[in-house]
C-alpha atoms as a PDB file:
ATOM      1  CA  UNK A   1      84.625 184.117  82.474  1.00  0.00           C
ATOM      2  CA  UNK A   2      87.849 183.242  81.280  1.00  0.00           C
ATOM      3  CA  UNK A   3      87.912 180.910  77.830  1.00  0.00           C
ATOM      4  CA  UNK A   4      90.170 178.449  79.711  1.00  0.00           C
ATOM      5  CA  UNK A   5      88.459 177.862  82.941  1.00  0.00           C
ATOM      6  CA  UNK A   6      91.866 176.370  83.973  1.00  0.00           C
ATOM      7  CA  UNK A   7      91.378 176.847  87.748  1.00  0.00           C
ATOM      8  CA  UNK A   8      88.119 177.636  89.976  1.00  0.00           C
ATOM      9  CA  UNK A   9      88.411 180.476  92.512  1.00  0.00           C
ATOM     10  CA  UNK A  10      87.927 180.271  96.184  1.00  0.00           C
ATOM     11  CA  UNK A  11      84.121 181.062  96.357  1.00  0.00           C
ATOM     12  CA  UNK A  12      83.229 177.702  95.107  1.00  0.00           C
ATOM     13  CA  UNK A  13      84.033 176.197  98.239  1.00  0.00           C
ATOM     14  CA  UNK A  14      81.604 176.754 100.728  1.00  0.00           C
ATOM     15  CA  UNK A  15      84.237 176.742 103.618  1.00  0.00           C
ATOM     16  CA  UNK A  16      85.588 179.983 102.351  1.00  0.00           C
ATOM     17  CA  UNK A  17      82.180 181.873 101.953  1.00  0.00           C
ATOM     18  CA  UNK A  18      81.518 183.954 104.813  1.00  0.00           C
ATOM     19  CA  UNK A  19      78.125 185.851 102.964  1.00  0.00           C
ATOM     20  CA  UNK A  20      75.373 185.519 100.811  1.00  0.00           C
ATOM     21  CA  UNK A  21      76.712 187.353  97.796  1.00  0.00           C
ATOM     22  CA  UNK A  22      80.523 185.136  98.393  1.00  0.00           C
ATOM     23  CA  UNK A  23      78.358 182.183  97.738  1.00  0.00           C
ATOM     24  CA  UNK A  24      76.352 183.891  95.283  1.00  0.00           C
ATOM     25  CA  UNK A  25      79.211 184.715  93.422  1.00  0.00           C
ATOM     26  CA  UNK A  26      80.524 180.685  93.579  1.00  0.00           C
ATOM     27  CA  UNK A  27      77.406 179.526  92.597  1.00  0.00           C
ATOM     28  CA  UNK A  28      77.858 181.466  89.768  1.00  0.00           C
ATOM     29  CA  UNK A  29      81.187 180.514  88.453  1.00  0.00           C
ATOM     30  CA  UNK A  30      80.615 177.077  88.827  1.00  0.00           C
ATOM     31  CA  UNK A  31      77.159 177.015  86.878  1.00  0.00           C
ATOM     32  CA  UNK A  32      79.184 178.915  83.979  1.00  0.00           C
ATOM     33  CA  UNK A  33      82.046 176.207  84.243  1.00  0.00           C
ATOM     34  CA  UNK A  34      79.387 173.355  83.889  1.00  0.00           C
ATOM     35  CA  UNK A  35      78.631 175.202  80.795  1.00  0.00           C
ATOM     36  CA  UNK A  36      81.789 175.302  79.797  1.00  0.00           C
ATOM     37  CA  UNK A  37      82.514 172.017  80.256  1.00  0.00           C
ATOM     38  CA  UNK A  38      78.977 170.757  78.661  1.00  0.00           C
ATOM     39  CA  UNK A  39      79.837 172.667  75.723  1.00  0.00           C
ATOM     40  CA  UNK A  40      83.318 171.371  74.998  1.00  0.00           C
ATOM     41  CA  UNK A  41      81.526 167.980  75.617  1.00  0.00           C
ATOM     42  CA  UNK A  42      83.706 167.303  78.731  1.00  0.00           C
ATOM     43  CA  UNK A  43      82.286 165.407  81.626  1.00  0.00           C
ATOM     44  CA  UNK A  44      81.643 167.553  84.701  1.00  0.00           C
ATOM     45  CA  UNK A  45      83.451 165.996  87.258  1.00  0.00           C
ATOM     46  CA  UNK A  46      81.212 164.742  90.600  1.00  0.00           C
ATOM     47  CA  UNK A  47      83.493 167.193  92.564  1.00  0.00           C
ATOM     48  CA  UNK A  48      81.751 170.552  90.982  1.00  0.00           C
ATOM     49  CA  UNK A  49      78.035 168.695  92.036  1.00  0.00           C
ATOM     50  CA  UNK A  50      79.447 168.144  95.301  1.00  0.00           C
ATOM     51  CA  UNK A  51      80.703 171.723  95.314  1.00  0.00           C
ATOM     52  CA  UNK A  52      77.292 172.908  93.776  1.00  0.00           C
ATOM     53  CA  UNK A  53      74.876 171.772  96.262  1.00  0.00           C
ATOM     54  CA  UNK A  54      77.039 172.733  99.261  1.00  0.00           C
ATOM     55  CA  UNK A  55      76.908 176.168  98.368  1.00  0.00           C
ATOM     56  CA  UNK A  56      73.384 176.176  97.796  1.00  0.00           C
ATOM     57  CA  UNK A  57      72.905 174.881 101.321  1.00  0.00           C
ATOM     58  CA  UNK A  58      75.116 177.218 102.998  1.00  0.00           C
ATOM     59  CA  UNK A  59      73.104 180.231 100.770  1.00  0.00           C
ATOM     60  CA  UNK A  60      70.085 178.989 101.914  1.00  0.00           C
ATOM     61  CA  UNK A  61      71.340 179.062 105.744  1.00  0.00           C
ATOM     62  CA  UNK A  62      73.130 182.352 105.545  1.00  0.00           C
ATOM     63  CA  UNK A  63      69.454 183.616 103.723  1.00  0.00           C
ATOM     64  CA  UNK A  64      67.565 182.521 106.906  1.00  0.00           C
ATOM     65  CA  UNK A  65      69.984 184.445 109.600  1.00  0.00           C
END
């Protein structure tokens, strides 16, 4: 992941994941951004939650088809 972490990419919106591993791959980036952010002793904005658990839920209904 990129030191910056200036912008997210489009798998961290559920809308644009049309597979597990897209989501996978969102979930992914956007636990390493909290990290990011945690470590630079930024707040992580309510957006990336938001973003979080909506992927999660789409994962977990793509999983089941």
């Amino acid at each position: 992941m990129a030191k910056t972490l200036k912008k997210l990419s489009a798998y961290t919106s559920a809308r644009n994941c049309t597979d597990y591993m897209m989501c996978e791959y969102g979930i992914r980036e956007l636990k390493e951004y909290m990290a990011y952010k945690e470590k630079k002793g930024h707040k992580i904005p309510s957006t990336v939650y938001i973003k979080f658990y909506r992927l999660k839920k789409k994962q977990d209904k793509l999983r089941e088809k």
